[in-house]
Protein backbone atom coordinates (compact mmCIF):
# COMPACT_ATOMS: atom_id res chain seq x y z
CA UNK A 1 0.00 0.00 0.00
CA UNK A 2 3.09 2.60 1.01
CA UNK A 3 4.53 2.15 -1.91
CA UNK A 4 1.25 2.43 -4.28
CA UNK A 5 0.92 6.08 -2.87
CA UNK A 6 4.16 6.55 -3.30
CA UNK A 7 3.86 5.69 -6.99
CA UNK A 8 0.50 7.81 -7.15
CA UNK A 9 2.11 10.86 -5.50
CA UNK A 10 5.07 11.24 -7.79
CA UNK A 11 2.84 10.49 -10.85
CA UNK A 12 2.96 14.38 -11.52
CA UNK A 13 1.62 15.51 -8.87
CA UNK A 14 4.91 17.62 -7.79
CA UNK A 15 4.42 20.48 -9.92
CA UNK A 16 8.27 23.16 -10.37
CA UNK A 17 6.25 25.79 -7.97
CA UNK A 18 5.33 23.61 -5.35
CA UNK A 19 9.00 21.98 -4.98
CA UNK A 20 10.74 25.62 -5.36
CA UNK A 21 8.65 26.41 -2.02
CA UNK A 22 9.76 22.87 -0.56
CA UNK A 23 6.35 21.39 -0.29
CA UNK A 24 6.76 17.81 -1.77
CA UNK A 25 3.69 15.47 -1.05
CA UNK A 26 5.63 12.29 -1.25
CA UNK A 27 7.82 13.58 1.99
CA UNK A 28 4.62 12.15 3.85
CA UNK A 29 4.34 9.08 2.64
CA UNK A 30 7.07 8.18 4.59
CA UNK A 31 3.96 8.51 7.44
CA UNK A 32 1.11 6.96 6.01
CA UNK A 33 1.96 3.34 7.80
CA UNK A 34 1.73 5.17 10.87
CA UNK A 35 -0.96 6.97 9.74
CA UNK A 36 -3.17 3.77 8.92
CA UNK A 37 -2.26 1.33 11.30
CA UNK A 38 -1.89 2.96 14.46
CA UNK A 39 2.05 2.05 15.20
CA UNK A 40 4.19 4.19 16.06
CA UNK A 41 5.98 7.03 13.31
CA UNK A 42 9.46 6.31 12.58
CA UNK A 43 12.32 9.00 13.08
CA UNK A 44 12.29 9.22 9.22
CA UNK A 45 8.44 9.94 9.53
CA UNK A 46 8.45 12.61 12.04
CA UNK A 47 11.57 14.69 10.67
CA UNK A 48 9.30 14.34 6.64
CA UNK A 49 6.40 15.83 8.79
CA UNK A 50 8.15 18.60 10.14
CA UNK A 51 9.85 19.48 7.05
CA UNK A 52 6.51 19.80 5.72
CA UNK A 53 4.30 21.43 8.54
CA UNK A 54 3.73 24.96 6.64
CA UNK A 55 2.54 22.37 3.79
CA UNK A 56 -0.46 20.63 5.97
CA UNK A 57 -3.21 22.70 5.05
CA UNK A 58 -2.55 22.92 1.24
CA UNK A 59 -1.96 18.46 1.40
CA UNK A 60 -4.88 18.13 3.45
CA UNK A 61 -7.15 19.79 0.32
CA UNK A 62 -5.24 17.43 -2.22
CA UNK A 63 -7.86 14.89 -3.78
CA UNK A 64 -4.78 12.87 -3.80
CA UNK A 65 -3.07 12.66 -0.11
CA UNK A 66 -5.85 14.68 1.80
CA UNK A 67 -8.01 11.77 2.52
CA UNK A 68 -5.05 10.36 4.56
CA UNK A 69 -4.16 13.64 6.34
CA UNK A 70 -7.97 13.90 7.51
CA UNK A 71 -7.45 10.58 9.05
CA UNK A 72 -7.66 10.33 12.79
CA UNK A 73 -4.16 8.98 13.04
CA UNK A 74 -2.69 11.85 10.81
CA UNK A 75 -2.92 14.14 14.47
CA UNK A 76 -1.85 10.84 16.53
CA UNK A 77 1.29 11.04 14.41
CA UNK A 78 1.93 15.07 14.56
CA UNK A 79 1.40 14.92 18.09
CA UNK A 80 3.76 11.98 18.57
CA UNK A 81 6.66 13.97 16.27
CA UNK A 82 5.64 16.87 18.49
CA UNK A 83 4.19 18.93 15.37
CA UNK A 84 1.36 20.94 15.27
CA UNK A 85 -1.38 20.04 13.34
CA UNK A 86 -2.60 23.06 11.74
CA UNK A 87 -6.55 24.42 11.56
CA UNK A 88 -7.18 24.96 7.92
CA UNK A 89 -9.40 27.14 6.47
């Protein structure tokens, strides 16, 4: 399954803007087994996440990734790597 969405998220999804401002989707996917299965986020996991906290609100309206960022365990794992989970408008 992790490495389906990994396939799906760098199927053009990265567009040149979005990785100029250092938003890159696929950085979370490093999370989603965490995310899904309710163990605990690797190191790897938790430094992606941070990397990509000013990212949050723009993933979490992706038709792509969002569904897994709305996920109940999505905020078990920011909390865990000690990030904020933003409130998006």
């Amino acid at each position: 399954m992790v490495a389906f969405m990994v396939l799906l998220l760098s199927a053009g999804h990265l567009q040149p803007t979005e990785a100029q401002s250092g938003c890159d989707p696929v950085q979370l996917s490093w999370c989603l087994q965490s995310i899904v299965s309710n163990t605990p986020p690797s190191q790897d996991c938790c430094r992606r996440l941070r990397g990509q906290q000013a990212c949050l609100c723009r993933e979490i309206r992706d038709p792509t990734f969002g569904g897994y960022l709305r996920h109940p365990g999505a905020r078990r794992v920011a909390t865990t790597c000690g990030v904020t989970f933003p409130r998006c408008n």
